[in-house]
PDB file of N, CA and C in Angstrom:
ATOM      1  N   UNK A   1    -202.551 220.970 -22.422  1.00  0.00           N
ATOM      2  CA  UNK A   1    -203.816 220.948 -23.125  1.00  0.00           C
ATOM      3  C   UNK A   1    -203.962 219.589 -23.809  1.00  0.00           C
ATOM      4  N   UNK A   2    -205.305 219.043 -23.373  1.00  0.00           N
ATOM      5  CA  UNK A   2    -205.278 217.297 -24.328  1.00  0.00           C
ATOM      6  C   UNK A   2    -205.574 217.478 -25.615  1.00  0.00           C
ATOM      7  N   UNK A   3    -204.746 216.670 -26.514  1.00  0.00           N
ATOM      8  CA  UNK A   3    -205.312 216.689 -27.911  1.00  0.00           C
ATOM      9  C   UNK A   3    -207.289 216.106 -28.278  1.00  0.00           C
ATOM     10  N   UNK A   4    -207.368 216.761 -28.737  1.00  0.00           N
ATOM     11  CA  UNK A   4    -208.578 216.884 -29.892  1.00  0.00           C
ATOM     12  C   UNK A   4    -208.896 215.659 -30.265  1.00  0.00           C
ATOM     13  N   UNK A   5    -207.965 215.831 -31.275  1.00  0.00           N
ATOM     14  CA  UNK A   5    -208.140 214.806 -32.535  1.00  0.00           C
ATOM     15  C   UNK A   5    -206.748 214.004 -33.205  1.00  0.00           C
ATOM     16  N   UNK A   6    -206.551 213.022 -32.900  1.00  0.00           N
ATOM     17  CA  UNK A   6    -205.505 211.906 -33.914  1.00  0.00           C
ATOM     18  C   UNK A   6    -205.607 211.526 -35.177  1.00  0.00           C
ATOM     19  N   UNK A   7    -204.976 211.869 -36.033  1.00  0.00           N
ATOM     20  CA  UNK A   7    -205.000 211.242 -37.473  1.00  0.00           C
ATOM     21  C   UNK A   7    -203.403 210.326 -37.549  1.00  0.00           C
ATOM     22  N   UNK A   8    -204.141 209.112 -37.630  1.00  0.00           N
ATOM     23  CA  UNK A   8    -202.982 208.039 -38.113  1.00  0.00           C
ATOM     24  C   UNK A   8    -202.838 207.157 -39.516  1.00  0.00           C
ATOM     25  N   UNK A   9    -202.711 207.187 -39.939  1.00  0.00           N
ATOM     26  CA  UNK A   9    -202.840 206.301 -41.447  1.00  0.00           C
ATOM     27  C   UNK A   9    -204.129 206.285 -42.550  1.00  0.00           C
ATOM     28  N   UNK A  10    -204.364 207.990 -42.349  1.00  0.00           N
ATOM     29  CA  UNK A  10    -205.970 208.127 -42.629  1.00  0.00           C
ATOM     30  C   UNK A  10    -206.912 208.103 -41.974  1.00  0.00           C
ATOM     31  N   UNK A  11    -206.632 207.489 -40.910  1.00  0.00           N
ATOM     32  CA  UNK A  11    -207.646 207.015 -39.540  1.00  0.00           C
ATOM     33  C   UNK A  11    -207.647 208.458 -38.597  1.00  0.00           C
ATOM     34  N   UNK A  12    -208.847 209.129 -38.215  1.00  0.00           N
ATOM     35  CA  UNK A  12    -209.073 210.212 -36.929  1.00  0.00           C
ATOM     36  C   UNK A  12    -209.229 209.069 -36.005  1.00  0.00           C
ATOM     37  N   UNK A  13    -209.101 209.474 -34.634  1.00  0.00           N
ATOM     38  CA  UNK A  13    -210.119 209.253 -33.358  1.00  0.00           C
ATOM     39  C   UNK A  13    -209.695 210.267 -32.320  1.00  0.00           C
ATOM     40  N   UNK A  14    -210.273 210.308 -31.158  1.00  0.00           N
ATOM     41  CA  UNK A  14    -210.369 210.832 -29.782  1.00  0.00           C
ATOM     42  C   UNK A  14    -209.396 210.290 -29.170  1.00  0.00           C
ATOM     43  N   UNK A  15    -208.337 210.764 -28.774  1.00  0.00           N
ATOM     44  CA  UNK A  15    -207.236 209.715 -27.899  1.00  0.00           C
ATOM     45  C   UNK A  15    -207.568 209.825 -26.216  1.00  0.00           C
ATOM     46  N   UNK A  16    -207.412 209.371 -25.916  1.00  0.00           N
ATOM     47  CA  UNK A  16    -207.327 208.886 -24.442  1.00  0.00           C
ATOM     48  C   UNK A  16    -205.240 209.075 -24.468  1.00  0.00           C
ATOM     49  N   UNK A  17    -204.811 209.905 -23.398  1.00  0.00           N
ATOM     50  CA  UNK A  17    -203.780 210.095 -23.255  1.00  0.00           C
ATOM     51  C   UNK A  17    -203.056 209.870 -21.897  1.00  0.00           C
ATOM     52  N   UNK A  18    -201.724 210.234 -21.999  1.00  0.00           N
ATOM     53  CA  UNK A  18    -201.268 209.977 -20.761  1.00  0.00           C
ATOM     54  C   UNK A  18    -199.857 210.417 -20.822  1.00  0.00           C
ATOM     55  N   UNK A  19    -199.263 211.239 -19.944  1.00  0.00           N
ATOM     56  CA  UNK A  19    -197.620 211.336 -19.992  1.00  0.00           C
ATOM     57  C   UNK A  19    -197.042 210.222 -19.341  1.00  0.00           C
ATOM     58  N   UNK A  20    -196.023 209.576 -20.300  1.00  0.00           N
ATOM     59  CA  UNK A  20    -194.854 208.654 -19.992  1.00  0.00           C
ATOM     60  C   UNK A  20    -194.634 209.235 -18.492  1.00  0.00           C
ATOM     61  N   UNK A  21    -194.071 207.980 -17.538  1.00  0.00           N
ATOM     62  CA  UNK A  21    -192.760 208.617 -16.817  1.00  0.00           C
ATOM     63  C   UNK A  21    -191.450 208.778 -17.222  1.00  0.00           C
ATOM     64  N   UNK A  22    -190.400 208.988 -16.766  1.00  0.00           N
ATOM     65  CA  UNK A  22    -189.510 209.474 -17.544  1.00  0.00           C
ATOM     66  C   UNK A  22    -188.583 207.844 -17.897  1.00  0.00           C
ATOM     67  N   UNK A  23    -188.762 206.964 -16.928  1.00  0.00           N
ATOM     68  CA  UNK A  23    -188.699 205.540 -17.235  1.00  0.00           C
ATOM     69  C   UNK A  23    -188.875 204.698 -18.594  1.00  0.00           C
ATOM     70  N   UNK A  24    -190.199 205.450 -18.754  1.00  0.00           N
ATOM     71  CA  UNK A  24    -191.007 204.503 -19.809  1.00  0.00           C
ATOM     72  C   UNK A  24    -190.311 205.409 -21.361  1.00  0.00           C
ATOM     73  N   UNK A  25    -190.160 206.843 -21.554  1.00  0.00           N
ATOM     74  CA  UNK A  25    -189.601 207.453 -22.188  1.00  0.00           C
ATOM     75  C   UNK A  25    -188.688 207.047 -22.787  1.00  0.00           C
ATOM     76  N   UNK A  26    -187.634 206.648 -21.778  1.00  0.00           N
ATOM     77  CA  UNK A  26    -186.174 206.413 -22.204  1.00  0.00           C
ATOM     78  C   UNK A  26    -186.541 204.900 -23.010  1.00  0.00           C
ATOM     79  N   UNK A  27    -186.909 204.125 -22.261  1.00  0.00           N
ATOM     80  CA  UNK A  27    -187.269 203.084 -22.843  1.00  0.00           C
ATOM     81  C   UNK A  27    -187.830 202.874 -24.953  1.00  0.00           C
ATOM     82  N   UNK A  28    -188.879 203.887 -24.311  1.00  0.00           N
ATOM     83  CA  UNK A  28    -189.509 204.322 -26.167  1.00  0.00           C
ATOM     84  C   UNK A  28    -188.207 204.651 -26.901  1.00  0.00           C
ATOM     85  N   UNK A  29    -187.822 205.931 -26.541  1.00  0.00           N
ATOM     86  CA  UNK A  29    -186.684 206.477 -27.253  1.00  0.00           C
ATOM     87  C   UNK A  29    -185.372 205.824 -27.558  1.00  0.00           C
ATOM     88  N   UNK A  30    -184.867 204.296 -27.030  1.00  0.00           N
ATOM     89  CA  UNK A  30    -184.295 203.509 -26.708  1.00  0.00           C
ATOM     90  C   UNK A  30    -184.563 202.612 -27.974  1.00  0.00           C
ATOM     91  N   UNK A  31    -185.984 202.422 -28.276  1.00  0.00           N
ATOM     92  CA  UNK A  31    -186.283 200.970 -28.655  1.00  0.00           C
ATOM     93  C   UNK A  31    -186.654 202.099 -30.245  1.00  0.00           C
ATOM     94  N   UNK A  32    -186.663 203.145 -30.445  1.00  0.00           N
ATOM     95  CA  UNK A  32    -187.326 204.130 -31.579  1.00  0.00           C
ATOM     96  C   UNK A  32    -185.544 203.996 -32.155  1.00  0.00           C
ATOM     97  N   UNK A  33    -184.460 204.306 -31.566  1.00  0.00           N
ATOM     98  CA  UNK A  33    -183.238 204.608 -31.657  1.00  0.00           C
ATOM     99  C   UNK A  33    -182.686 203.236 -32.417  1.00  0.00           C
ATOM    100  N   UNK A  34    -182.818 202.250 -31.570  1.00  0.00           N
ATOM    101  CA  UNK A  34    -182.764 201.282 -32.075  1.00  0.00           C
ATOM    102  C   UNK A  34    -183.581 200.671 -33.651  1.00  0.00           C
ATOM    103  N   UNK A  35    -184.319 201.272 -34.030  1.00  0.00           N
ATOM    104  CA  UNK A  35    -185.097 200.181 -35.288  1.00  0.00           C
ATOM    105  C   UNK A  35    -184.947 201.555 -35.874  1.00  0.00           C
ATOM    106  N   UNK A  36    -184.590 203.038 -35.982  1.00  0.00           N
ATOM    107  CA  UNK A  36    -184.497 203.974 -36.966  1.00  0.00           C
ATOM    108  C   UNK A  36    -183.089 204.639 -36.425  1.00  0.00           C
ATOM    109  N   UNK A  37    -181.834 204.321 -36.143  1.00  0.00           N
ATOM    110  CA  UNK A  37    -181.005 204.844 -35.495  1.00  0.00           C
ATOM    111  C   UNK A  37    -180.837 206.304 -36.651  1.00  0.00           C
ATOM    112  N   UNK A  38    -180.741 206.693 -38.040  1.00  0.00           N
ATOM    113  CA  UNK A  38    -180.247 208.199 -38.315  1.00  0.00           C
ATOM    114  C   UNK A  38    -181.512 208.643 -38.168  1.00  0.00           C
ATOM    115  N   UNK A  39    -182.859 208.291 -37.891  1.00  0.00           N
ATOM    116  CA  UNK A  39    -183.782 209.385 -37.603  1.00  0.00           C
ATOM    117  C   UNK A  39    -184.140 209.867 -36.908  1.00  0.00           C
ATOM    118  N   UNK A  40    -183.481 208.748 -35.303  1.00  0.00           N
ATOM    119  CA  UNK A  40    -183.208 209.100 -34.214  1.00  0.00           C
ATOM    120  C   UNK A  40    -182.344 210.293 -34.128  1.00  0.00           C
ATOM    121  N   UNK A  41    -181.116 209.993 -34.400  1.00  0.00           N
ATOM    122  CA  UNK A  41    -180.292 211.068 -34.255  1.00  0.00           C
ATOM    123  C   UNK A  41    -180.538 212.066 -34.724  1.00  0.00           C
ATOM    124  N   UNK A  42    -181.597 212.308 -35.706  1.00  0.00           N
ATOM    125  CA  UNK A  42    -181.690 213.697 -36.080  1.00  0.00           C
ATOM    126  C   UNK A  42    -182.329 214.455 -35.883  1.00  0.00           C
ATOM    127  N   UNK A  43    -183.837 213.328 -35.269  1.00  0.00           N
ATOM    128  CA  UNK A  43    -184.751 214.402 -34.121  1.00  0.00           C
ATOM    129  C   UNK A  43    -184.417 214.324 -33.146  1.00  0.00           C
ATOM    130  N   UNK A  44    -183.554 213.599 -32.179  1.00  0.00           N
ATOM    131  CA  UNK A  44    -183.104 214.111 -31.027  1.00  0.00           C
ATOM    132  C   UNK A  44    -182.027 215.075 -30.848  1.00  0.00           C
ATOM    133  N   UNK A  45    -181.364 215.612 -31.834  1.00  0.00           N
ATOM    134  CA  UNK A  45    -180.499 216.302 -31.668  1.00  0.00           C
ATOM    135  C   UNK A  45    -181.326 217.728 -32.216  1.00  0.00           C
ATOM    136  N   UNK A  46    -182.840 217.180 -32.862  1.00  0.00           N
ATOM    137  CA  UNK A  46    -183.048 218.842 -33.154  1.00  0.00           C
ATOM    138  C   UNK A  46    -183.849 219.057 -31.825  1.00  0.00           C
ATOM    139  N   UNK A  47    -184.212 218.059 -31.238  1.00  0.00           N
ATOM    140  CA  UNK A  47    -185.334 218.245 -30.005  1.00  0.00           C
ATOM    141  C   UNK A  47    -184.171 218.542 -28.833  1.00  0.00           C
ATOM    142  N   UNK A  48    -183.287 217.966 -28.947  1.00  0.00           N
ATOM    143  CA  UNK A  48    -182.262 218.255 -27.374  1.00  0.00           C
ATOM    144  C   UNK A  48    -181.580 219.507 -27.734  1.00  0.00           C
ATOM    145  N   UNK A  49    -181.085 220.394 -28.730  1.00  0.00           N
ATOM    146  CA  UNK A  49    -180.913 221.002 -29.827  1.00  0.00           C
ATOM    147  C   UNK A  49    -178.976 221.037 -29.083  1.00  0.00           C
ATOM    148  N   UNK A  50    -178.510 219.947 -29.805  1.00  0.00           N
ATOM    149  CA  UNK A  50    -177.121 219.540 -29.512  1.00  0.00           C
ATOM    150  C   UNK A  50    -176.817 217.936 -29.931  1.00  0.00           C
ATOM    151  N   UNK A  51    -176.089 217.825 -30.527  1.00  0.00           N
ATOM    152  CA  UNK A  51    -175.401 216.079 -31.107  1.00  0.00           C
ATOM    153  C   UNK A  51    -176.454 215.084 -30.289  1.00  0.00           C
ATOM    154  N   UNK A  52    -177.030 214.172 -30.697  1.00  0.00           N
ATOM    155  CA  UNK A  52    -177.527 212.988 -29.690  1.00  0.00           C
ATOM    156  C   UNK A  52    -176.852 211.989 -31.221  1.00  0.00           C
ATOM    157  N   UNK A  53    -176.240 211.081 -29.338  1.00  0.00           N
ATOM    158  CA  UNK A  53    -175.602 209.831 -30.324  1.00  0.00           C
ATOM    159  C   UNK A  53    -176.449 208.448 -30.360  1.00  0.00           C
ATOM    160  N   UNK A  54    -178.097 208.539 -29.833  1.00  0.00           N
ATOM    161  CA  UNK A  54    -178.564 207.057 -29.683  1.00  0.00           C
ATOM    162  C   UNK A  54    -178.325 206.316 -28.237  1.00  0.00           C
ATOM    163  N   UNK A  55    -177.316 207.076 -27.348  1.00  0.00           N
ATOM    164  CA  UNK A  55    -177.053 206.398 -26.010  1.00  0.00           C
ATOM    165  C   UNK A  55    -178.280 206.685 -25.037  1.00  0.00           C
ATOM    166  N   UNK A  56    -178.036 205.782 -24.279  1.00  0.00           N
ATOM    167  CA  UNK A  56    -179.314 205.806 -22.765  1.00  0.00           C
ATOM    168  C   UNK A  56    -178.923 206.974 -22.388  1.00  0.00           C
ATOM    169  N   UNK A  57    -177.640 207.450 -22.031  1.00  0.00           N
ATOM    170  CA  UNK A  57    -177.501 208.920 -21.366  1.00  0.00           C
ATOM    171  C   UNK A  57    -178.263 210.058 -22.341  1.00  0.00           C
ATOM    172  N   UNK A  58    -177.913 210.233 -23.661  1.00  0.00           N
ATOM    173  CA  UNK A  58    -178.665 211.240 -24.713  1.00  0.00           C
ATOM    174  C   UNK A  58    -180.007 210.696 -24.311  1.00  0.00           C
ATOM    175  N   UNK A  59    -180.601 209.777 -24.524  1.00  0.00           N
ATOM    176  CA  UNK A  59    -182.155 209.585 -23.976  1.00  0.00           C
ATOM    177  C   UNK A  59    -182.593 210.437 -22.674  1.00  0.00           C
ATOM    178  N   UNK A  60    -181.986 210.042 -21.611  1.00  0.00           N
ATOM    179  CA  UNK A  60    -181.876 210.679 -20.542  1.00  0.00           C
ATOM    180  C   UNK A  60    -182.297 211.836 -20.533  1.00  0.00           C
ATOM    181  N   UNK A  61    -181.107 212.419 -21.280  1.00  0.00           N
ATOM    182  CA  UNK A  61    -181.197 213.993 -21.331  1.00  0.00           C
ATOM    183  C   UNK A  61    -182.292 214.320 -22.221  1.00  0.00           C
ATOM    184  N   UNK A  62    -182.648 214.808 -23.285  1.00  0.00           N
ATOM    185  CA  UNK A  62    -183.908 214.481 -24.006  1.00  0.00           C
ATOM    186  C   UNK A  62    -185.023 214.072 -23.364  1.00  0.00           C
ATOM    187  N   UNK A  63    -185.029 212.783 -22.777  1.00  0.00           N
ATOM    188  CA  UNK A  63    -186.539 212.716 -21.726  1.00  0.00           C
ATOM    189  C   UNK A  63    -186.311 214.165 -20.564  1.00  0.00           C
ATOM    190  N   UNK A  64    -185.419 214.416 -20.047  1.00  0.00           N
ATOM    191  CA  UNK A  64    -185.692 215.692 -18.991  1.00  0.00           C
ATOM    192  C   UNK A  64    -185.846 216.886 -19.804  1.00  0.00           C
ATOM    193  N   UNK A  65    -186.054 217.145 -20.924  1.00  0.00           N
ATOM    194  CA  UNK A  65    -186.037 218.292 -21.461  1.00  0.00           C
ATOM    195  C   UNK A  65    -187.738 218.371 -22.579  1.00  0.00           C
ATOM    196  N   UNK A  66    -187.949 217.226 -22.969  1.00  0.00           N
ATOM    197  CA  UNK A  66    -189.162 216.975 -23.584  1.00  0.00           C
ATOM    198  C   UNK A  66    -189.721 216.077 -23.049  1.00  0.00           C
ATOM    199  N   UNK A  67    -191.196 216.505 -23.159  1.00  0.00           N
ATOM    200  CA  UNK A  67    -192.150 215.201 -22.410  1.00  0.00           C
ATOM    201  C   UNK A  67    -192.951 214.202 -23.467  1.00  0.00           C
ATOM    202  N   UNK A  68    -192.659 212.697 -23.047  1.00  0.00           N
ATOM    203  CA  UNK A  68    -193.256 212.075 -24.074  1.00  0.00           C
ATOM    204  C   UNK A  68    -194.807 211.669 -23.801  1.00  0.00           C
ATOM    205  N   UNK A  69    -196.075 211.788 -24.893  1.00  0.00           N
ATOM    206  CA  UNK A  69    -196.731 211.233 -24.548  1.00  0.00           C
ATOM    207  C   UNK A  69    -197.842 209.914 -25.051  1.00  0.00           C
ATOM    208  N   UNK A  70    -198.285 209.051 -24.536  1.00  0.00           N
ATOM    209  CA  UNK A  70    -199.141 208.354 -24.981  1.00  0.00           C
ATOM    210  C   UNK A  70    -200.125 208.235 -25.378  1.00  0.00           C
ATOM    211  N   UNK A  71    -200.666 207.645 -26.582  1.00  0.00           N
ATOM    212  CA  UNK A  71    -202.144 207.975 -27.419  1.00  0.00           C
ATOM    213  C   UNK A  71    -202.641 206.423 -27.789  1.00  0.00           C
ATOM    214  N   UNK A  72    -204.009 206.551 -26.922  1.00  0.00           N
ATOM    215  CA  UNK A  72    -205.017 205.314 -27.596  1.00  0.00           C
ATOM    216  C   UNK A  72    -206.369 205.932 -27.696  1.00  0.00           C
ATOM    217  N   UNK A  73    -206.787 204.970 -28.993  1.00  0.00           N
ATOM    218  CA  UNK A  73    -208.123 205.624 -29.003  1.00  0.00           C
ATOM    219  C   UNK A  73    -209.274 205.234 -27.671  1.00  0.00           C
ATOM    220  N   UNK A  74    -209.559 206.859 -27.679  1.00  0.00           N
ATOM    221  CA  UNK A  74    -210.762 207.088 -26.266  1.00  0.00           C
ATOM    222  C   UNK A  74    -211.460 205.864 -26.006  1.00  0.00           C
ATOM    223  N   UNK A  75    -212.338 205.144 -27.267  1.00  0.00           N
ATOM    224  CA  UNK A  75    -213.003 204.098 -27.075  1.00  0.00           C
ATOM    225  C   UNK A  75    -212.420 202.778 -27.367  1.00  0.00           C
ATOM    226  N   UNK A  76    -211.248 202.533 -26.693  1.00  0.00           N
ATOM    227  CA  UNK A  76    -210.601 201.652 -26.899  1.00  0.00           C
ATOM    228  C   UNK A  76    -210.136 200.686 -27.674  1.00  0.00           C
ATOM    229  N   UNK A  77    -210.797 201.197 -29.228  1.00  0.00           N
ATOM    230  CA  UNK A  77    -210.306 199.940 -30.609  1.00  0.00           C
ATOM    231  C   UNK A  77    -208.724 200.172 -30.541  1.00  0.00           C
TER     232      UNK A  77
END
């Protein structure tokens, strides 16, 4: 089901969406792991629901089990 409505920093809009491939995922979750590594670990281990240590393999697993997706606003600002 596509989302509605986005609220970001006070800001609504209409997103225009898209599911990651599982490529681009690991990548996010990679580069998210990297610049917040304990907040990583603590939603991926509640989302994989088992230890994630921050590795490409825990990404891995995590991208095959949850789907990530992408949000811009509909009218392109």
């Amino acid at each position: 089901m596509p989302a509605l409505e986005i609220w970001l920093a006070g800001r609504r809009y209409r997103p225009a969406q898209r599911a990651l491939s599982a490529e681009e995922a690991v990548e996010v979750m990679l580069d998210y792991s990297s610049r917040q590594p304990a907040a990583a670990r603590e939603l991926g281990s509640w989302m994989l629901g088992r230890p994630y240590d921050n590795s490409r393999a825990a990404a891995e697993a995590l991208v095959e089990k949850v789907p990530f997706v992408a949000f811009r606003p509909a009218d392109g600002r």
